[in-house]
PDB file of N, CA and C in Angstrom:
ATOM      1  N   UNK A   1       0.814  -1.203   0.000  1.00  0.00           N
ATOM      2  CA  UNK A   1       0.000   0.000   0.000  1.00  0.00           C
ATOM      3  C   UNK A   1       0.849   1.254   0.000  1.00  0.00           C
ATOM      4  N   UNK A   2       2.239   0.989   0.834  1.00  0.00           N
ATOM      5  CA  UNK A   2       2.918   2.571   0.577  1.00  0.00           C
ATOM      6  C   UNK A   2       3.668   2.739  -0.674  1.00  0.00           C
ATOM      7  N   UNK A   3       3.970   1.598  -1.551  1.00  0.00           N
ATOM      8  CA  UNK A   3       3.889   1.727  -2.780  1.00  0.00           C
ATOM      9  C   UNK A   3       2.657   2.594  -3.633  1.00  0.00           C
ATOM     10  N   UNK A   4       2.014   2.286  -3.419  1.00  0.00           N
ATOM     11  CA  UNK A   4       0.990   3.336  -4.473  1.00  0.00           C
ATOM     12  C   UNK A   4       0.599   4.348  -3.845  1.00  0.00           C
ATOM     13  N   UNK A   5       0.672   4.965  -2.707  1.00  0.00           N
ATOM     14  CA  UNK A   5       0.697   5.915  -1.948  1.00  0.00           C
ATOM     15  C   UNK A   5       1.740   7.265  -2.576  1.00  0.00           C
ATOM     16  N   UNK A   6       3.257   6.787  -2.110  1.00  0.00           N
ATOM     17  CA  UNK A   6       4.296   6.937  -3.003  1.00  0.00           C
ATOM     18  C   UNK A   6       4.194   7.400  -4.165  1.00  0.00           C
ATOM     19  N   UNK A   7       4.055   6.300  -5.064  1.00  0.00           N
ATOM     20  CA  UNK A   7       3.306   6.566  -6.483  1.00  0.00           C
ATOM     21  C   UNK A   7       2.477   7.701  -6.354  1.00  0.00           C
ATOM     22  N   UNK A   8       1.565   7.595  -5.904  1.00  0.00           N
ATOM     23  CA  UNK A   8       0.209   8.815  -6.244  1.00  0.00           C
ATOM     24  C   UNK A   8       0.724  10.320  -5.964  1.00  0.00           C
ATOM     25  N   UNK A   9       1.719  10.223  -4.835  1.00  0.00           N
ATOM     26  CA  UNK A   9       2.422  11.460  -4.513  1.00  0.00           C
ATOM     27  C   UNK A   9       2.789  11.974  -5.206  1.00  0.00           C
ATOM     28  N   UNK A  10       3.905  11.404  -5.764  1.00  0.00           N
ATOM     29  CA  UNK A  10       4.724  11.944  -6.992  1.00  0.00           C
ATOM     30  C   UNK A  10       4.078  12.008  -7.978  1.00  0.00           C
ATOM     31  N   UNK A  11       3.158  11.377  -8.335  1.00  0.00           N
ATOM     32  CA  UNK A  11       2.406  11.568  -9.889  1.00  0.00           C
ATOM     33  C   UNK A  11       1.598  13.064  -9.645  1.00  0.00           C
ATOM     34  N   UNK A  12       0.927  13.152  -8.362  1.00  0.00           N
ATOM     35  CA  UNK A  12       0.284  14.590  -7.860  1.00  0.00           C
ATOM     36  C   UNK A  12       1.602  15.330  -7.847  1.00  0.00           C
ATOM     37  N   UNK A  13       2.973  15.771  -7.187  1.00  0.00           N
ATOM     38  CA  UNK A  13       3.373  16.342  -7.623  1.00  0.00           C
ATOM     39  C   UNK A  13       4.022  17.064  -8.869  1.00  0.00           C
ATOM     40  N   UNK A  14       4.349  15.716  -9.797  1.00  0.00           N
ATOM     41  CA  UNK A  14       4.944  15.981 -11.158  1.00  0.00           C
ATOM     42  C   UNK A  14       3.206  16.752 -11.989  1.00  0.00           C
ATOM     43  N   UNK A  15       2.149  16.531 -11.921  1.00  0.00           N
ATOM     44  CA  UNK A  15       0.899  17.214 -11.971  1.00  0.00           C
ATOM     45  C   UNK A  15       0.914  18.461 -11.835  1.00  0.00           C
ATOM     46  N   UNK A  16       0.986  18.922 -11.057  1.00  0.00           N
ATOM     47  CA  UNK A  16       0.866  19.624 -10.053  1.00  0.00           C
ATOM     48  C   UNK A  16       2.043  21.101 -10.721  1.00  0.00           C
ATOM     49  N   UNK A  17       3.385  20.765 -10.754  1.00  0.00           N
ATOM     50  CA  UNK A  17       4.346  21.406 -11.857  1.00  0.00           C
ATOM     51  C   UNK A  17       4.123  21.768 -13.052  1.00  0.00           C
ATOM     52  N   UNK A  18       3.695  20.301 -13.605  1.00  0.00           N
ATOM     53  CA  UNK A  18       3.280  20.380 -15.123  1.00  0.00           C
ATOM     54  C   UNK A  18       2.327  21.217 -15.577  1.00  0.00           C
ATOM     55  N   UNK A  19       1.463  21.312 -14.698  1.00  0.00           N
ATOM     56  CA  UNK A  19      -0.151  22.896 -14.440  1.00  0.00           C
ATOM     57  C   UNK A  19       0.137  23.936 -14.384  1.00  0.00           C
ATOM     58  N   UNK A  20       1.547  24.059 -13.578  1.00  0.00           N
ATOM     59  CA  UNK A  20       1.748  25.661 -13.091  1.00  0.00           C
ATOM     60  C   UNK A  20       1.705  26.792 -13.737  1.00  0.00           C
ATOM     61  N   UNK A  21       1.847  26.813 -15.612  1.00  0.00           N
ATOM     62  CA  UNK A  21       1.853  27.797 -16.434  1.00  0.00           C
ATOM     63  C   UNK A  21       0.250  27.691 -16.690  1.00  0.00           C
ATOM     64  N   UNK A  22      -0.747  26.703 -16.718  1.00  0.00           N
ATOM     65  CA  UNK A  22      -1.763  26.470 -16.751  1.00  0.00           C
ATOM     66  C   UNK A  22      -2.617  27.351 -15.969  1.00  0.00           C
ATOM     67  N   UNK A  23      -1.959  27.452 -14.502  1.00  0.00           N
ATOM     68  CA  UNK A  23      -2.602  27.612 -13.441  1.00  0.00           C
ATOM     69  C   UNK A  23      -2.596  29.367 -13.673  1.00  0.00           C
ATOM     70  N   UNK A  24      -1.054  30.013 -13.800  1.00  0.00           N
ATOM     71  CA  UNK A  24      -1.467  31.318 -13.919  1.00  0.00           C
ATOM     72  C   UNK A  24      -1.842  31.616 -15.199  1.00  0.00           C
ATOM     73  N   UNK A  25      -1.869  31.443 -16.215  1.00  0.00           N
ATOM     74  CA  UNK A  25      -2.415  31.576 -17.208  1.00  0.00           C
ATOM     75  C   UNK A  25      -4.229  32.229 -16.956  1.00  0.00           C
ATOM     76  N   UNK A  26      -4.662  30.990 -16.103  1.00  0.00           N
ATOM     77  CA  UNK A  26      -6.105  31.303 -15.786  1.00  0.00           C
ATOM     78  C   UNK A  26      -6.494  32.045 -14.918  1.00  0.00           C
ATOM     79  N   UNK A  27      -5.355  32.347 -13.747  1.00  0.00           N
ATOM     80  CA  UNK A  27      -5.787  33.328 -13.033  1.00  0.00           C
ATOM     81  C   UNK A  27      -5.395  34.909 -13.289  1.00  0.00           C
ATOM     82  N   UNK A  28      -4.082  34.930 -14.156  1.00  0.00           N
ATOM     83  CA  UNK A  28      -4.216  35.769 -15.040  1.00  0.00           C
ATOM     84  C   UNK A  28      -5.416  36.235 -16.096  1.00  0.00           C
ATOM     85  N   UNK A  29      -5.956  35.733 -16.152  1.00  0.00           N
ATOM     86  CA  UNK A  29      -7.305  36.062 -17.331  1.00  0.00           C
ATOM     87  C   UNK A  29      -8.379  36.072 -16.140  1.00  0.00           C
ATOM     88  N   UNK A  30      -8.517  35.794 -15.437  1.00  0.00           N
ATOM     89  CA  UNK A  30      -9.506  36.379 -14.375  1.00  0.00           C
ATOM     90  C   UNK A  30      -9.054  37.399 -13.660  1.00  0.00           C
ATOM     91  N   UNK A  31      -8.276  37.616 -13.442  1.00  0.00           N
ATOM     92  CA  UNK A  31      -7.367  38.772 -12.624  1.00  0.00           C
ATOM     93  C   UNK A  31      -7.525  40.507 -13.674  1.00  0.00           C
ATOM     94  N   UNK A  32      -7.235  40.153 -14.954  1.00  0.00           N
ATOM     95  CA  UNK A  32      -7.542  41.157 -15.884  1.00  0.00           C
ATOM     96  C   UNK A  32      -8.526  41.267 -16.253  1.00  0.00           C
ATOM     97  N   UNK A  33      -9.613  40.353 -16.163  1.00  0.00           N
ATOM     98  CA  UNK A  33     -11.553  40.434 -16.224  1.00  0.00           C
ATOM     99  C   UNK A  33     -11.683  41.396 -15.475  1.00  0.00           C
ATOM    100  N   UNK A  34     -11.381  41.173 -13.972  1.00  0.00           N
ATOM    101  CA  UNK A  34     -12.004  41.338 -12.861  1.00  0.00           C
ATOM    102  C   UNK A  34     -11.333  43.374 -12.990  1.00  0.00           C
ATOM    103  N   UNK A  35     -10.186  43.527 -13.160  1.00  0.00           N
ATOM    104  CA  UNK A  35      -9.665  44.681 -13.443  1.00  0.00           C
ATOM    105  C   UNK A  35     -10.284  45.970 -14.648  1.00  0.00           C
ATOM    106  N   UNK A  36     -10.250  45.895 -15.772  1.00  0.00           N
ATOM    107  CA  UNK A  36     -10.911  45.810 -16.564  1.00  0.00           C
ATOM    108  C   UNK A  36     -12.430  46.145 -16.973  1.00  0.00           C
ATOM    109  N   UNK A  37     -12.931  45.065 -16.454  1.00  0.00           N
ATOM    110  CA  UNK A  37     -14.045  44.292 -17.012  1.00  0.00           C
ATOM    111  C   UNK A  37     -14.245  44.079 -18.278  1.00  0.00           C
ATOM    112  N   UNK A  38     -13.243  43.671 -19.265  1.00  0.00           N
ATOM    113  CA  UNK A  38     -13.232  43.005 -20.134  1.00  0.00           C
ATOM    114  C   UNK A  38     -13.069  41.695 -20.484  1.00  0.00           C
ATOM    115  N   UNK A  39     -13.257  40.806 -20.759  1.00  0.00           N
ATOM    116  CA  UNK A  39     -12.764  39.350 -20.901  1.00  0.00           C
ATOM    117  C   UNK A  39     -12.001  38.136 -21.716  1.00  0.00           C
ATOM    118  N   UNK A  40     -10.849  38.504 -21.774  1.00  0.00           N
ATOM    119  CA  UNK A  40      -9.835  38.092 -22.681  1.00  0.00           C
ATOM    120  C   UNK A  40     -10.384  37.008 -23.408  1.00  0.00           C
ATOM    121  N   UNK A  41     -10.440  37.081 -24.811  1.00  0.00           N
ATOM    122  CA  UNK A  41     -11.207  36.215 -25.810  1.00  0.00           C
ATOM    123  C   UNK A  41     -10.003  35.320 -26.268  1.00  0.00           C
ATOM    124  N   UNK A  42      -8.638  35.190 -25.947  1.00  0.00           N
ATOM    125  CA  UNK A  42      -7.060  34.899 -26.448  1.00  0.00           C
ATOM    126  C   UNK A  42      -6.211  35.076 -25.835  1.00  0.00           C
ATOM    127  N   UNK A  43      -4.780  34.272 -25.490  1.00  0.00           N
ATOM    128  CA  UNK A  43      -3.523  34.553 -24.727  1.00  0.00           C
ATOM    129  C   UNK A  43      -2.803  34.074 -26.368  1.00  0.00           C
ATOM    130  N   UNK A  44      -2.364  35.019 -26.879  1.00  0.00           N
ATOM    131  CA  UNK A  44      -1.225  35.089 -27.815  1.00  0.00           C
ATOM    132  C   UNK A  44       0.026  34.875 -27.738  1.00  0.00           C
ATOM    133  N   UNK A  45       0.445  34.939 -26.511  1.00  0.00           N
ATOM    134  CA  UNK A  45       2.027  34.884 -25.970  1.00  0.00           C
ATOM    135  C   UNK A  45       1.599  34.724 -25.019  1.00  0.00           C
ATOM    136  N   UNK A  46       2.896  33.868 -23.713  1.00  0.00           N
ATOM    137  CA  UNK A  46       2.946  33.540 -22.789  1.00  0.00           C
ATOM    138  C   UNK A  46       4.488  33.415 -22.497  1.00  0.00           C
ATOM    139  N   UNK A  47       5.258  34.104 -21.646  1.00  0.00           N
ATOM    140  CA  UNK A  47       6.642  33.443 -21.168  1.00  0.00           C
ATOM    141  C   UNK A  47       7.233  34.177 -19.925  1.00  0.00           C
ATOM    142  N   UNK A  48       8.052  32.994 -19.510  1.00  0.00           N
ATOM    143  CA  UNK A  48       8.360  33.680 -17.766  1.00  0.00           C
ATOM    144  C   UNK A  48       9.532  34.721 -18.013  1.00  0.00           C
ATOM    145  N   UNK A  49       9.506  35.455 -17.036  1.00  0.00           N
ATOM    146  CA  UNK A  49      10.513  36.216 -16.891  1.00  0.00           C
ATOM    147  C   UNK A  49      11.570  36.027 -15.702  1.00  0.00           C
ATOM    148  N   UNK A  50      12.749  37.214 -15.680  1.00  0.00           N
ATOM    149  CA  UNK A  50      13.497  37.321 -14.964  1.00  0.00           C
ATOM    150  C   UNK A  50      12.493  37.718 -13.132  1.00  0.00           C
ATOM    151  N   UNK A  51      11.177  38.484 -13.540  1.00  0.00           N
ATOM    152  CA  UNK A  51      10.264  38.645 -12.525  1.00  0.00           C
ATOM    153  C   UNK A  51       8.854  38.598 -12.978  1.00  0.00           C
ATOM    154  N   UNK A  52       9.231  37.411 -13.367  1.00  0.00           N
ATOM    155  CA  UNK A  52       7.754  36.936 -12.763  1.00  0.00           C
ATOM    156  C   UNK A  52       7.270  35.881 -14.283  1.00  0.00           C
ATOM    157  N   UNK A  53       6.240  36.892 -15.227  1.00  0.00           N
ATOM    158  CA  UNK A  53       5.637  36.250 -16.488  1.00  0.00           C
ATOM    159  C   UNK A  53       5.463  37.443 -17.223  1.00  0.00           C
ATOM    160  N   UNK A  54       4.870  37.441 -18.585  1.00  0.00           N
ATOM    161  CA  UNK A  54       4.709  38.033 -19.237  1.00  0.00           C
ATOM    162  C   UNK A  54       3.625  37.828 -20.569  1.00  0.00           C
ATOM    163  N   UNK A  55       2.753  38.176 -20.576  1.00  0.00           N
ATOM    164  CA  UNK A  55       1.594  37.341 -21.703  1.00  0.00           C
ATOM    165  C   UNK A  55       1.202  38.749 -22.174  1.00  0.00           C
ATOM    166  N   UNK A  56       0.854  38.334 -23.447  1.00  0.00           N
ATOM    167  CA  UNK A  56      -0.296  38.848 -24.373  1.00  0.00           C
ATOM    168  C   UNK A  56      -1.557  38.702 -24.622  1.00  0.00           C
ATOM    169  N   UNK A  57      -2.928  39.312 -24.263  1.00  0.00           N
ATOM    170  CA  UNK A  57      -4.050  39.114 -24.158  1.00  0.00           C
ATOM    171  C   UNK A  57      -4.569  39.620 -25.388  1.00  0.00           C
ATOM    172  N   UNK A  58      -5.825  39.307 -25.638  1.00  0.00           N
ATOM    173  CA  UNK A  58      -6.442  39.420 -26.952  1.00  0.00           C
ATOM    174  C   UNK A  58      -7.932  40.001 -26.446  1.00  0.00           C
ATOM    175  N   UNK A  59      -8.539  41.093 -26.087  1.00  0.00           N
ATOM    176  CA  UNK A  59      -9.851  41.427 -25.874  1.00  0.00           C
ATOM    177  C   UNK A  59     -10.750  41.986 -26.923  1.00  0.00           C
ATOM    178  N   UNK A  60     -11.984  41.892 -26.914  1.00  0.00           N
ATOM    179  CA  UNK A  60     -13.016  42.548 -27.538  1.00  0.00           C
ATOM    180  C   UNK A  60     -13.066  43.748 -26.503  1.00  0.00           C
ATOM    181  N   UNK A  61     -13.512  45.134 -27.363  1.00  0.00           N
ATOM    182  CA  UNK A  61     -13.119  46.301 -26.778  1.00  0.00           C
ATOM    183  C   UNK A  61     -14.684  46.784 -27.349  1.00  0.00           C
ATOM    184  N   UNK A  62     -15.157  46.845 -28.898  1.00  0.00           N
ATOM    185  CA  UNK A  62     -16.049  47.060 -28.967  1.00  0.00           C
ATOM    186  C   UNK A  62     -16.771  46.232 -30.308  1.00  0.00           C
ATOM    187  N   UNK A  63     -17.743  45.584 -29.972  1.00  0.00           N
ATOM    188  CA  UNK A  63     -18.479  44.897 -30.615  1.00  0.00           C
ATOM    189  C   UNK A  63     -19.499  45.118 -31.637  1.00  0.00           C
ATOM    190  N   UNK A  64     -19.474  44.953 -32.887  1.00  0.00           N
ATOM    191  CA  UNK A  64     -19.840  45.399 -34.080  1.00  0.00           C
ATOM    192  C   UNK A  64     -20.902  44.567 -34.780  1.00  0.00           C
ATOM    193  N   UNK A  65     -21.551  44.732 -35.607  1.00  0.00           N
ATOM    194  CA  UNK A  65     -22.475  44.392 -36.730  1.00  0.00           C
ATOM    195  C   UNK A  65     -22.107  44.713 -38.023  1.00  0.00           C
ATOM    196  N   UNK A  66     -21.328  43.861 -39.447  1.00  0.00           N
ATOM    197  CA  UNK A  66     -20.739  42.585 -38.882  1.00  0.00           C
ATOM    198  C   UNK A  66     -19.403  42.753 -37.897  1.00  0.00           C
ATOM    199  N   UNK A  67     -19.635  41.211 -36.900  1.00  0.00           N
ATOM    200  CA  UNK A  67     -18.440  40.931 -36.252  1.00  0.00           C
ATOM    201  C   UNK A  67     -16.709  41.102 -36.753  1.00  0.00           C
ATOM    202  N   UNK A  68     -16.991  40.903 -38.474  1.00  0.00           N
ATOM    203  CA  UNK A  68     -15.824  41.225 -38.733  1.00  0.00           C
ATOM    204  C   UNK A  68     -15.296  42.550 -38.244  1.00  0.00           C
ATOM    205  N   UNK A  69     -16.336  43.287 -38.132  1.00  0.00           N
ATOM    206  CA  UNK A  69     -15.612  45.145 -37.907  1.00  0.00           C
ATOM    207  C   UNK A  69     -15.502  45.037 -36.140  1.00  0.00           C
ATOM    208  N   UNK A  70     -15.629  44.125 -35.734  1.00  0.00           N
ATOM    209  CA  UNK A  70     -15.741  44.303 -34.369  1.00  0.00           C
ATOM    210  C   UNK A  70     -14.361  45.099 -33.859  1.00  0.00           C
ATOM    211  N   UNK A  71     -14.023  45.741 -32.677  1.00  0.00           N
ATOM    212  CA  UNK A  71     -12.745  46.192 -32.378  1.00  0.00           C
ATOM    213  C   UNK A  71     -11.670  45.842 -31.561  1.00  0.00           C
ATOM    214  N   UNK A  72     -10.630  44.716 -31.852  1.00  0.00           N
ATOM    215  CA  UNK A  72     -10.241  44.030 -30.338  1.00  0.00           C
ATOM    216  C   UNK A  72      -8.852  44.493 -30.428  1.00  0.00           C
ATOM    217  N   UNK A  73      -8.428  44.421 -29.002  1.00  0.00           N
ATOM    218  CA  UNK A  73      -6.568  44.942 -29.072  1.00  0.00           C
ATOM    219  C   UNK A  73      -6.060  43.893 -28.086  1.00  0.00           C
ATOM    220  N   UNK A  74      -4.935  44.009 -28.505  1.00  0.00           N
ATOM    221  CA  UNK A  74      -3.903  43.036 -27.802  1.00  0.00           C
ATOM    222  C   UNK A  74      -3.465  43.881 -26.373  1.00  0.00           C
ATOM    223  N   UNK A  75      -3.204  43.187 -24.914  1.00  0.00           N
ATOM    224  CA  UNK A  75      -2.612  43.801 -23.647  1.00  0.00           C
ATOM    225  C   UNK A  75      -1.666  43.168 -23.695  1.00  0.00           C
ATOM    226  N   UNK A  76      -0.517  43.618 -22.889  1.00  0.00           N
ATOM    227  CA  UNK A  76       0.335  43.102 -22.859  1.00  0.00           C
ATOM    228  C   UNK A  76       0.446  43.312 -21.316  1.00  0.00           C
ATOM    229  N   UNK A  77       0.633  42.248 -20.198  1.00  0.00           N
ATOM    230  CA  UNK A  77       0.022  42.092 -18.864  1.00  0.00           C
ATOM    231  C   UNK A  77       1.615  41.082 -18.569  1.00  0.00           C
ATOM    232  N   UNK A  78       1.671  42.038 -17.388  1.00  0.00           N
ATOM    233  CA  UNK A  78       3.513  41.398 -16.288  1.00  0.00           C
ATOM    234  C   UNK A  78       2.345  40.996 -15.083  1.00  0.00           C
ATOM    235  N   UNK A  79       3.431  39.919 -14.733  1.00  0.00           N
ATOM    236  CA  UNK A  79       2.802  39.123 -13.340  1.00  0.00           C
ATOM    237  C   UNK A  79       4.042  38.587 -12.802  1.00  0.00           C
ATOM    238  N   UNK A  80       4.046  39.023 -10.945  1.00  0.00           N
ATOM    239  CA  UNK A  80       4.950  38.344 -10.193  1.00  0.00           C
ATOM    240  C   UNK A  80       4.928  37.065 -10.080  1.00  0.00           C
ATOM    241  N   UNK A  81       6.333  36.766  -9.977  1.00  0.00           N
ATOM    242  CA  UNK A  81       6.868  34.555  -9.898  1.00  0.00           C
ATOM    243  C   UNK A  81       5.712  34.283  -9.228  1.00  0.00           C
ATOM    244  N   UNK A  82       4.609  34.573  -7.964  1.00  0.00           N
ATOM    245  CA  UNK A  82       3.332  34.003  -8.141  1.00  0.00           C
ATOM    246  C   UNK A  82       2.144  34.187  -9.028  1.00  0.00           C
ATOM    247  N   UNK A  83       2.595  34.596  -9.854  1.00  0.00           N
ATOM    248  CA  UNK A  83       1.365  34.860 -10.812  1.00  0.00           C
ATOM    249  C   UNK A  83       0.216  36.066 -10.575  1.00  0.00           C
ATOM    250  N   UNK A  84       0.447  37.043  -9.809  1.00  0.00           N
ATOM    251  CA  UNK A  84      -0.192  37.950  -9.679  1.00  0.00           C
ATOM    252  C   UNK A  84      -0.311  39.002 -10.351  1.00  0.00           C
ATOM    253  N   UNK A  85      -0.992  39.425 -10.866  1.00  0.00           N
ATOM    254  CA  UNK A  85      -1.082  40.716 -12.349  1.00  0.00           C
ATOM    255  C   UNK A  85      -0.502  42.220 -11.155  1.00  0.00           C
ATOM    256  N   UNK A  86       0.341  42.194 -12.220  1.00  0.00           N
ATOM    257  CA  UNK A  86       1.299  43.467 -11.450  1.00  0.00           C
ATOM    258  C   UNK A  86       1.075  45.066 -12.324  1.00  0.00           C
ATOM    259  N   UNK A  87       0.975  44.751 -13.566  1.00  0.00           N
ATOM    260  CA  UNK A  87       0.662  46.020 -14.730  1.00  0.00           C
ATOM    261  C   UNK A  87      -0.439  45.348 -16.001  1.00  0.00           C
ATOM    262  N   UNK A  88      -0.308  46.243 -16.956  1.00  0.00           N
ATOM    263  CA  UNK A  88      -0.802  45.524 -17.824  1.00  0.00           C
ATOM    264  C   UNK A  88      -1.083  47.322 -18.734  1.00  0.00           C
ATOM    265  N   UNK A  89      -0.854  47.411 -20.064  1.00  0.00           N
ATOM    266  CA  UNK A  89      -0.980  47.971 -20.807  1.00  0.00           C
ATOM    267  C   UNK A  89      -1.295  47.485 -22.635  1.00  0.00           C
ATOM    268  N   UNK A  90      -2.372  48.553 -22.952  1.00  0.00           N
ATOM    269  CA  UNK A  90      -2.865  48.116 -24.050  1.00  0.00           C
ATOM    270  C   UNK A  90      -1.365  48.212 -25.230  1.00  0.00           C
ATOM    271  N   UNK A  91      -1.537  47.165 -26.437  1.00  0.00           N
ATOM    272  CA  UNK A  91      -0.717  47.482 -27.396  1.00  0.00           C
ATOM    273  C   UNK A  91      -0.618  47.475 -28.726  1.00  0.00           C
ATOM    274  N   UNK A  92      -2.316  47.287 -28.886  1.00  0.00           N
ATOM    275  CA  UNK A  92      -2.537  47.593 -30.202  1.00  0.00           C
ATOM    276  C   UNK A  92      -3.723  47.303 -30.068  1.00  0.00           C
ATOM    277  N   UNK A  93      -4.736  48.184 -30.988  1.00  0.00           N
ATOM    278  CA  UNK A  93      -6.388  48.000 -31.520  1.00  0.00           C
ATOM    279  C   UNK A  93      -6.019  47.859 -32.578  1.00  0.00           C
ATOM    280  N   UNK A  94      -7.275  46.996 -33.028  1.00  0.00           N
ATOM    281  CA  UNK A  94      -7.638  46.386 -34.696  1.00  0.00           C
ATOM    282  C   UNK A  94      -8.592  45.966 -34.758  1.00  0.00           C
ATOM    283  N   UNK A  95      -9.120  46.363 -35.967  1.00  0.00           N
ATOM    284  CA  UNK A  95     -10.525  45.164 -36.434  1.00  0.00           C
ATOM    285  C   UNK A  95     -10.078  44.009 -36.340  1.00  0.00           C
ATOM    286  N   UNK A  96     -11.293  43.352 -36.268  1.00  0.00           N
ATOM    287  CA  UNK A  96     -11.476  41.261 -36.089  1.00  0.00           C
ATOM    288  C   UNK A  96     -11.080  41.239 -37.319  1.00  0.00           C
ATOM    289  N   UNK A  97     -11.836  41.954 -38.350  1.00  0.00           N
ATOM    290  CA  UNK A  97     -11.185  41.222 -39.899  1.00  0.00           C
ATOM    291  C   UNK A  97     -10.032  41.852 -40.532  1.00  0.00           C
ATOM    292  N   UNK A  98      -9.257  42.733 -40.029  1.00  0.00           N
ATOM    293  CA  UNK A  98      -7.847  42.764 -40.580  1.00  0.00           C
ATOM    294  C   UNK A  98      -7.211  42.574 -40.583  1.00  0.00           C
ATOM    295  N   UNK A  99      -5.742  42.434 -41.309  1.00  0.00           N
ATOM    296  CA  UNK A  99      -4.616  41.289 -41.132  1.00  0.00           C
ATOM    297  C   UNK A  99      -3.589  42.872 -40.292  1.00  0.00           C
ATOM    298  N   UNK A 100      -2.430  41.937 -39.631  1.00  0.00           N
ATOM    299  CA  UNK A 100      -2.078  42.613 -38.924  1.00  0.00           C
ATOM    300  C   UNK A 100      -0.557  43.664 -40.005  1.00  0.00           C
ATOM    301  N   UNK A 101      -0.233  44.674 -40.044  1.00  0.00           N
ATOM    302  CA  UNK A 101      -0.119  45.511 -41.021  1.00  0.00           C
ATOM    303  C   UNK A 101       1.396  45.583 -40.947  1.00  0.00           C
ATOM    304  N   UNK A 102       1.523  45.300 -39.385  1.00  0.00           N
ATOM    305  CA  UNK A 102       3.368  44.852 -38.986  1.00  0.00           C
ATOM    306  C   UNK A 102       4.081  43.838 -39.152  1.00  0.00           C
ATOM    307  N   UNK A 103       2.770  42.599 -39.718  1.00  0.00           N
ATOM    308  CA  UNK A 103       3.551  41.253 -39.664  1.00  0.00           C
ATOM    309  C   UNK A 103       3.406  40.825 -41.312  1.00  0.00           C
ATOM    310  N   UNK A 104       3.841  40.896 -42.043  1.00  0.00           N
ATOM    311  CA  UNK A 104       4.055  40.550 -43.811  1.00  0.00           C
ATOM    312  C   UNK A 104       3.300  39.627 -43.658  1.00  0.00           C
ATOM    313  N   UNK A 105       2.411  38.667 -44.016  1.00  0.00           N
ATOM    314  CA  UNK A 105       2.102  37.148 -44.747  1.00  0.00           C
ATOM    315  C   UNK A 105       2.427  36.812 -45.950  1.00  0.00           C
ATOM    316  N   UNK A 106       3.786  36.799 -46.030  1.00  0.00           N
ATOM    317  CA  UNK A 106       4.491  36.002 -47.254  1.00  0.00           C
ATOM    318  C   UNK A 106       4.393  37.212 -48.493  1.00  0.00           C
ATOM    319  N   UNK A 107       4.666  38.237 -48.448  1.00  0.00           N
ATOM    320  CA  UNK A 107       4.944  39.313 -49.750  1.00  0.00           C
ATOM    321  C   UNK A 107       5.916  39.673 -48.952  1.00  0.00           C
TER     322      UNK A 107
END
């Protein structure tokens, strides 16, 4: 029995690690809801830093008829090594249906 005990431990801890970008990821996107009150429709980027994390959010800002014209911008949101939203600034608006004007697609 302390064989699979054992076992279950470590499988909950190696779990448990393996979540951790998971984990702030989501409380990051509730953390900037709740701030806000907008509700991140996208995480575009995600990566840790020297303090802390660093992601790119994707929101609807203002909502259109058609959806293509809708208006969404990218945040760009820092969070301390616990995952706590520390700043967060907008870094670009765009329509839903336009291609992005900084990034070439193959021309």
């Amino acid at each position: 029995m302390s064989n699979t005990s054992n076992t279950s431990n470590t499988s909950n801890t190696s779990n448990t690690s393996k979540s951790r970008p998971m984990q702030v990821l989501r409380h990051a996107r509730a953390q900037f809801a709740e701030l806000t009150g907008m509700a991140p429709e996208s995480v575009s980027s995600f990566e840790p830093t020297e303090n802390g994390w660093t992601l790119e959010v994707e929101v609807l800002e203002v909502a259109r008829v058609p959806d293509t014209m809708s208006l969404l911008a990218s945040y760009q949101v820092k969070l301390d090594p616990e995952g706590e939203l520390t700043g967060y600034r907008r870094v670009r608006r765009y329509e839903r249906g336009r291609a992005d004007p900084h990034r070439p697609r193959g021309r």
